[in-house]
C-alpha atoms as a PDB file:
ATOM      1  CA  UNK A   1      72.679  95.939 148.318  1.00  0.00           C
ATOM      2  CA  UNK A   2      73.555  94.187 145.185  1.00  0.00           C
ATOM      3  CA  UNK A   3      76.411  92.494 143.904  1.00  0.00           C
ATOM      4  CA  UNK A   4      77.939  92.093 140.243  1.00  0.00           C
ATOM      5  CA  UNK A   5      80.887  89.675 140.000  1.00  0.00           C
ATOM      6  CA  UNK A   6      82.320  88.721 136.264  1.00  0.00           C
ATOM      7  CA  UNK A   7      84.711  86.318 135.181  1.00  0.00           C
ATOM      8  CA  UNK A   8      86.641  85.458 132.333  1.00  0.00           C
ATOM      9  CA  UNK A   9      88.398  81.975 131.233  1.00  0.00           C
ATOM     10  CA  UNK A  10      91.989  82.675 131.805  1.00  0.00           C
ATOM     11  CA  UNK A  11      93.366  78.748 131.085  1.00  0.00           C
ATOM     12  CA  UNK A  12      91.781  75.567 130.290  1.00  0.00           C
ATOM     13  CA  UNK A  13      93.448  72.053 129.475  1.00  0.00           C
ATOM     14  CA  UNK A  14      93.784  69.285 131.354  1.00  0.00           C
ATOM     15  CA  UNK A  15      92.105  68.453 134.579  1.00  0.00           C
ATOM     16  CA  UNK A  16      91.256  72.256 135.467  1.00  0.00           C
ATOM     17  CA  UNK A  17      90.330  75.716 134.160  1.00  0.00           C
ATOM     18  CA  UNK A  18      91.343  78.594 135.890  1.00  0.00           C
ATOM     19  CA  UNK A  19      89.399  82.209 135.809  1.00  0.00           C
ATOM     20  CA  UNK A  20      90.284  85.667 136.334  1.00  0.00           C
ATOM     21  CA  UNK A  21      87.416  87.487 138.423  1.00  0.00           C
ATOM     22  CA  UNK A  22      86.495  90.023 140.659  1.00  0.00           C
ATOM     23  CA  UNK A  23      83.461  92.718 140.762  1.00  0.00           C
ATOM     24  CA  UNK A  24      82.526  94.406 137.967  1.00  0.00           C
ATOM     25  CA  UNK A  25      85.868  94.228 135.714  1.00  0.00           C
ATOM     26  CA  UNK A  26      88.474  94.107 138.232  1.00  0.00           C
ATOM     27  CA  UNK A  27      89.456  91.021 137.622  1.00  0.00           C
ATOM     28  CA  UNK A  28      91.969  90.634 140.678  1.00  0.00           C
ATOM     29  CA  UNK A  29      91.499  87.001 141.912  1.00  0.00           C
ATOM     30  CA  UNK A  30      91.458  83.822 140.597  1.00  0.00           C
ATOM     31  CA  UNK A  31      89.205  80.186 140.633  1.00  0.00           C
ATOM     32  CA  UNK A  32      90.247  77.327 139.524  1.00  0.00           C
ATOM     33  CA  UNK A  33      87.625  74.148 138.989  1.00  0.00           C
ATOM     34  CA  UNK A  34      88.479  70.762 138.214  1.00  0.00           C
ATOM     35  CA  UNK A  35      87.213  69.899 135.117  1.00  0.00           C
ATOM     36  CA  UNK A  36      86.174  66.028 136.721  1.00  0.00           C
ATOM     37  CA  UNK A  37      84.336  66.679 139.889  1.00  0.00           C
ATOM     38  CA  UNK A  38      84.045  70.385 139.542  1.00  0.00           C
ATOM     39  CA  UNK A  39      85.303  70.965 142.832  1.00  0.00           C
ATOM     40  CA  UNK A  40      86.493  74.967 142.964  1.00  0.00           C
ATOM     41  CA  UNK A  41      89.104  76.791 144.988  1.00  0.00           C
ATOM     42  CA  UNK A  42      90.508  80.258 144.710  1.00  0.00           C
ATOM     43  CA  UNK A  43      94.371  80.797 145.364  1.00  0.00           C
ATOM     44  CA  UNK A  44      93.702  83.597 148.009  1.00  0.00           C
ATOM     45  CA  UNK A  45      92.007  80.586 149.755  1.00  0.00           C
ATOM     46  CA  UNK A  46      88.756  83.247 150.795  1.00  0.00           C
ATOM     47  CA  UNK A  47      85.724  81.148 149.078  1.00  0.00           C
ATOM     48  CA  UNK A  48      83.203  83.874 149.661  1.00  0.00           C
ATOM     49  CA  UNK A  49      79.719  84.662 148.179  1.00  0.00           C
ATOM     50  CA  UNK A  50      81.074  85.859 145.290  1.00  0.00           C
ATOM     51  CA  UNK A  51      83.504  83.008 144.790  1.00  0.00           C
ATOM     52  CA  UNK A  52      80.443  81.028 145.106  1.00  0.00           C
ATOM     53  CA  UNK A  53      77.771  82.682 142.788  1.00  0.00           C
ATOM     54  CA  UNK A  54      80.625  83.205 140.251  1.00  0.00           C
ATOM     55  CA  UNK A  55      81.425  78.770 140.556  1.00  0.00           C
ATOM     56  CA  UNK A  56      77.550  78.207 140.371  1.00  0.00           C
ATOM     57  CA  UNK A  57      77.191  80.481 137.081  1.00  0.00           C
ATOM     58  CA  UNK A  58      80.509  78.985 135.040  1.00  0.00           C
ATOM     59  CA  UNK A  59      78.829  75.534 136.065  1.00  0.00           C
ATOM     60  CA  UNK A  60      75.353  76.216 135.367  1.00  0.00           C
ATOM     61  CA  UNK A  61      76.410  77.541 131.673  1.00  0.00           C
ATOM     62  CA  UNK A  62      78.778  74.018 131.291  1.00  0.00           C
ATOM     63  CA  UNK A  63      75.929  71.440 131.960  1.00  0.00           C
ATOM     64  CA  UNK A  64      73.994  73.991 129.582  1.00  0.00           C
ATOM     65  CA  UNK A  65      76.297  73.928 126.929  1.00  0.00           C
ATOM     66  CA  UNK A  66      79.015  70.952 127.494  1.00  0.00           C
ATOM     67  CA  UNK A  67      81.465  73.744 127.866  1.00  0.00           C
ATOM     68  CA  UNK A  68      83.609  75.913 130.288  1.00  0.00           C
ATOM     69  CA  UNK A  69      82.528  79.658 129.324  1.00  0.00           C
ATOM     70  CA  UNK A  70      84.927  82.826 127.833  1.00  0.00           C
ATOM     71  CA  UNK A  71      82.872  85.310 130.407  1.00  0.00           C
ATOM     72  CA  UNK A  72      80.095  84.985 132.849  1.00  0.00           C
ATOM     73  CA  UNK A  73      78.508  87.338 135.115  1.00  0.00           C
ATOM     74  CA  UNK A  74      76.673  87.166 138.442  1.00  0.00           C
ATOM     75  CA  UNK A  75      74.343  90.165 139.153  1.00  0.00           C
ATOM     76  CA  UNK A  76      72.151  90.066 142.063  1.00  0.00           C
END
């Protein structure tokens, strides 16, 4: 069974940027990754697989690009 989990950059500044995501466009939870050692949480505290893929995307397109993304997706 697949999975499809998007996000979209919801607040940046500082030490942290925070997204909005959820699976395909229900974006009903939020991460937030610190912008210095990229360490992620979500505020419902349930880091699951697709808290994970979703963190491993938004970082993989920063060391691309030198910046936090405005939308990412995971599809598996």
């Amino acid at each position: 069974m697949g999975m499809m989990v998007v996000a979209r950059r919801h607040e940046a500044g500082g030490e942290t940027v925070r997204y909005e995501f959820g699976f395909e466009d229900r974006f009903d939870r939020v991460l937030t990754i610190d912008t210095t050692t990229l360490e992620a949480r979500v505020e419902d505290g349930d880091f699951n697989s697709a808290a994970s893929a979703i963190t491993a995307k938004i970082v993989s397109a920063w060391r691309s690009s030198g910046e936090f993304p405005m939308r990412v997706m995971f599809a598996s």
